[in-house]
C-alpha atoms as a PDB file:
ATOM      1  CA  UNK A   1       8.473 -38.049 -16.305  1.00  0.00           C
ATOM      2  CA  UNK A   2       9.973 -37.481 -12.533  1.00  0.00           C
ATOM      3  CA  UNK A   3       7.972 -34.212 -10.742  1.00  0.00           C
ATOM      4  CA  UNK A   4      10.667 -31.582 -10.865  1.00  0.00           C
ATOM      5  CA  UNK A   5      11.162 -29.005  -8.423  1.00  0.00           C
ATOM      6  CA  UNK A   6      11.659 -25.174  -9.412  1.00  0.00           C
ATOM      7  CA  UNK A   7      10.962 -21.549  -7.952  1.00  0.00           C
ATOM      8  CA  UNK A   8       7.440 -20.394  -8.453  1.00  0.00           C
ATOM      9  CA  UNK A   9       8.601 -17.479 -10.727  1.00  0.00           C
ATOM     10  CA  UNK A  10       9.892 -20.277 -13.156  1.00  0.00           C
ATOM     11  CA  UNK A  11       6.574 -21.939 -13.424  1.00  0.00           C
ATOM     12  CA  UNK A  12       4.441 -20.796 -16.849  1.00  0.00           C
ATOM     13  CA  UNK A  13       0.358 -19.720 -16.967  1.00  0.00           C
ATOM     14  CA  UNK A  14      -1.610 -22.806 -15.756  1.00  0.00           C
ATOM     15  CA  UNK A  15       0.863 -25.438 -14.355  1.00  0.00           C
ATOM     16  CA  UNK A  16       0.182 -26.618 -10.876  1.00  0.00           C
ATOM     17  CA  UNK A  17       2.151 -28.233  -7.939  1.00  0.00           C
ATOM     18  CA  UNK A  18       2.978 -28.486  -4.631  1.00  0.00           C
ATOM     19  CA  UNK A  19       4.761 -25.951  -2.308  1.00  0.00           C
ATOM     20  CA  UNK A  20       7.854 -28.352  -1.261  1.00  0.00           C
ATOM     21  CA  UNK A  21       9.642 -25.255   1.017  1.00  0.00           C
ATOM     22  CA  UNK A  22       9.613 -21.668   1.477  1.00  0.00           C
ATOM     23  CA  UNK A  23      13.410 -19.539   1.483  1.00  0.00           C
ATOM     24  CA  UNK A  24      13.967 -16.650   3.196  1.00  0.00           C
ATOM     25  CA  UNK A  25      14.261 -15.695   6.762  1.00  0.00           C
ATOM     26  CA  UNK A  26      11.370 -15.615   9.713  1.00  0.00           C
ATOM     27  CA  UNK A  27       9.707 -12.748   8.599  1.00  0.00           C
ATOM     28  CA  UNK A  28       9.419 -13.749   4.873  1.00  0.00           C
ATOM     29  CA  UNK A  29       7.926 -17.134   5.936  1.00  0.00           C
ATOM     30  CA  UNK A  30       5.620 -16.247   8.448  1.00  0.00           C
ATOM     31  CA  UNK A  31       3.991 -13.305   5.999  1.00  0.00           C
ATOM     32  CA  UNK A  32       4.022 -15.735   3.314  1.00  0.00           C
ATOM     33  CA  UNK A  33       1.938 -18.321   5.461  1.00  0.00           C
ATOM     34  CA  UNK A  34      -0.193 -15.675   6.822  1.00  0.00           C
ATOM     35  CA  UNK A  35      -1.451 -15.625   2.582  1.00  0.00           C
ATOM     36  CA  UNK A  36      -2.020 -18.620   2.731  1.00  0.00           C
ATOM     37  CA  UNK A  37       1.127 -20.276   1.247  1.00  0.00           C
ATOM     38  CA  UNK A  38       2.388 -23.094   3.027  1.00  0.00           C
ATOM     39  CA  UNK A  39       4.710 -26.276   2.454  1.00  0.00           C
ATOM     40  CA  UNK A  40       2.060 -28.873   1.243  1.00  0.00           C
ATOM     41  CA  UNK A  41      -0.160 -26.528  -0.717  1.00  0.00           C
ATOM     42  CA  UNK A  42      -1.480 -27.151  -3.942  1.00  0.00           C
ATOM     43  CA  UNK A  43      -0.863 -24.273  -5.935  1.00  0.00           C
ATOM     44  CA  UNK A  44      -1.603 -23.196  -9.494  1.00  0.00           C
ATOM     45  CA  UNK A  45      -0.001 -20.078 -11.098  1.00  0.00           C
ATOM     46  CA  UNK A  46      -3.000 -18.198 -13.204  1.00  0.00           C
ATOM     47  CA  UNK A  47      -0.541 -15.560 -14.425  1.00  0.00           C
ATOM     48  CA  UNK A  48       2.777 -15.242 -14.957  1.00  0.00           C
ATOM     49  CA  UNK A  49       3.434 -12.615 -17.688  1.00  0.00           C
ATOM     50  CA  UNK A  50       7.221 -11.946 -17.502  1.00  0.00           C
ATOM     51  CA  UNK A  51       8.898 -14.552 -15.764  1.00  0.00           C
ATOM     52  CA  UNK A  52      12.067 -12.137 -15.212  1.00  0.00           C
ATOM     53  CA  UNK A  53      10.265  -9.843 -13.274  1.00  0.00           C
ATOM     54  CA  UNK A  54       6.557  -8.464 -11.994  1.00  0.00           C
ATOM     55  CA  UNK A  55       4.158 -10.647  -9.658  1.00  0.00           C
ATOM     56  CA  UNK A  56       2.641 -13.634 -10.153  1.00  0.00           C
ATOM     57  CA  UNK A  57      -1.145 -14.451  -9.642  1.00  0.00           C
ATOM     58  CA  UNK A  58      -1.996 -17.830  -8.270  1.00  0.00           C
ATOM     59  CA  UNK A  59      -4.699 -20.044  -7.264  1.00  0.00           C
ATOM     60  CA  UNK A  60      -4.714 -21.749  -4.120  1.00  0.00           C
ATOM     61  CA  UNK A  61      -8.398 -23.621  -3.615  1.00  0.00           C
ATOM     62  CA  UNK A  62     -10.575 -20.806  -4.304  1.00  0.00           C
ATOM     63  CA  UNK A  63      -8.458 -18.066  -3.269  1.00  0.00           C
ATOM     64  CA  UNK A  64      -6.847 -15.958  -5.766  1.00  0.00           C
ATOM     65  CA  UNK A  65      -3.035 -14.227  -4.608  1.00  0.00           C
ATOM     66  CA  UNK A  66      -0.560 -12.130  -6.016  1.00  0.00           C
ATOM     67  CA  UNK A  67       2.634 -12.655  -5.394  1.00  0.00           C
ATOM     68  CA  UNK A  68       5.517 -10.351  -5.825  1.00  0.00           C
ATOM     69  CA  UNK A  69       8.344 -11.310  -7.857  1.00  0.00           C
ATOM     70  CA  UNK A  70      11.034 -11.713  -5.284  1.00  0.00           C
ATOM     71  CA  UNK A  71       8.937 -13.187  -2.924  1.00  0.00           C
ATOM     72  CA  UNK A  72       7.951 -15.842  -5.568  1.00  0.00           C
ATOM     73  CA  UNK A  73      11.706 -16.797  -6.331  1.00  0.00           C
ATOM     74  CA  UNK A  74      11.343 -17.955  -2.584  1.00  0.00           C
ATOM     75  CA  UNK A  75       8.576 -20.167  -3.362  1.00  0.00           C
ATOM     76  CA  UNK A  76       9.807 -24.013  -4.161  1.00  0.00           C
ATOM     77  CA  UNK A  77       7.131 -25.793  -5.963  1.00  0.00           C
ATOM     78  CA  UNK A  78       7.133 -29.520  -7.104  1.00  0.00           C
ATOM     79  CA  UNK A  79       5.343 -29.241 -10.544  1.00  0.00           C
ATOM     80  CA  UNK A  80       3.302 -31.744 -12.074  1.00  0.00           C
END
């Protein structure tokens, strides 16, 4: 099956993949970074409880960040 790629709010409790690109404007991207998000990150969502709404918490190594729901929409992951 071909990687697909898909918001980070889409993604379900335990899948992992890659951050591909980040949306938004200058501001969005560089506070996203500043978390520790970046294009090329392996990323694992821990918990995603309602998908339509509410922040996700992720894994990134062995840092542990929650991320709000419209900034996650943002978030383009390549999942495994």
């Amino acid at each position: 099956m071909e990687d697909e790629l898909k918001p980070l709010s889409l993604m379900q409790d335990g899948q992992k993949g890659i951050v591909m690109s980040l949306g938004g404007g200058q501001e969005f991207q560089s506070r996203i970074i500043s978390m520790g998000i970046f294009p090329g990150c392996e990323i694992e969502v821990l918990k995603n409880g309602n998908r339509a709404k509410g922040p996700v918490l992720t894994a990134i190594g062995s840092s542990r960040i929650m991320v709000g729901h419209g900034m996650t929409q943002k978030i383009l992951v390549e999942v495994d």
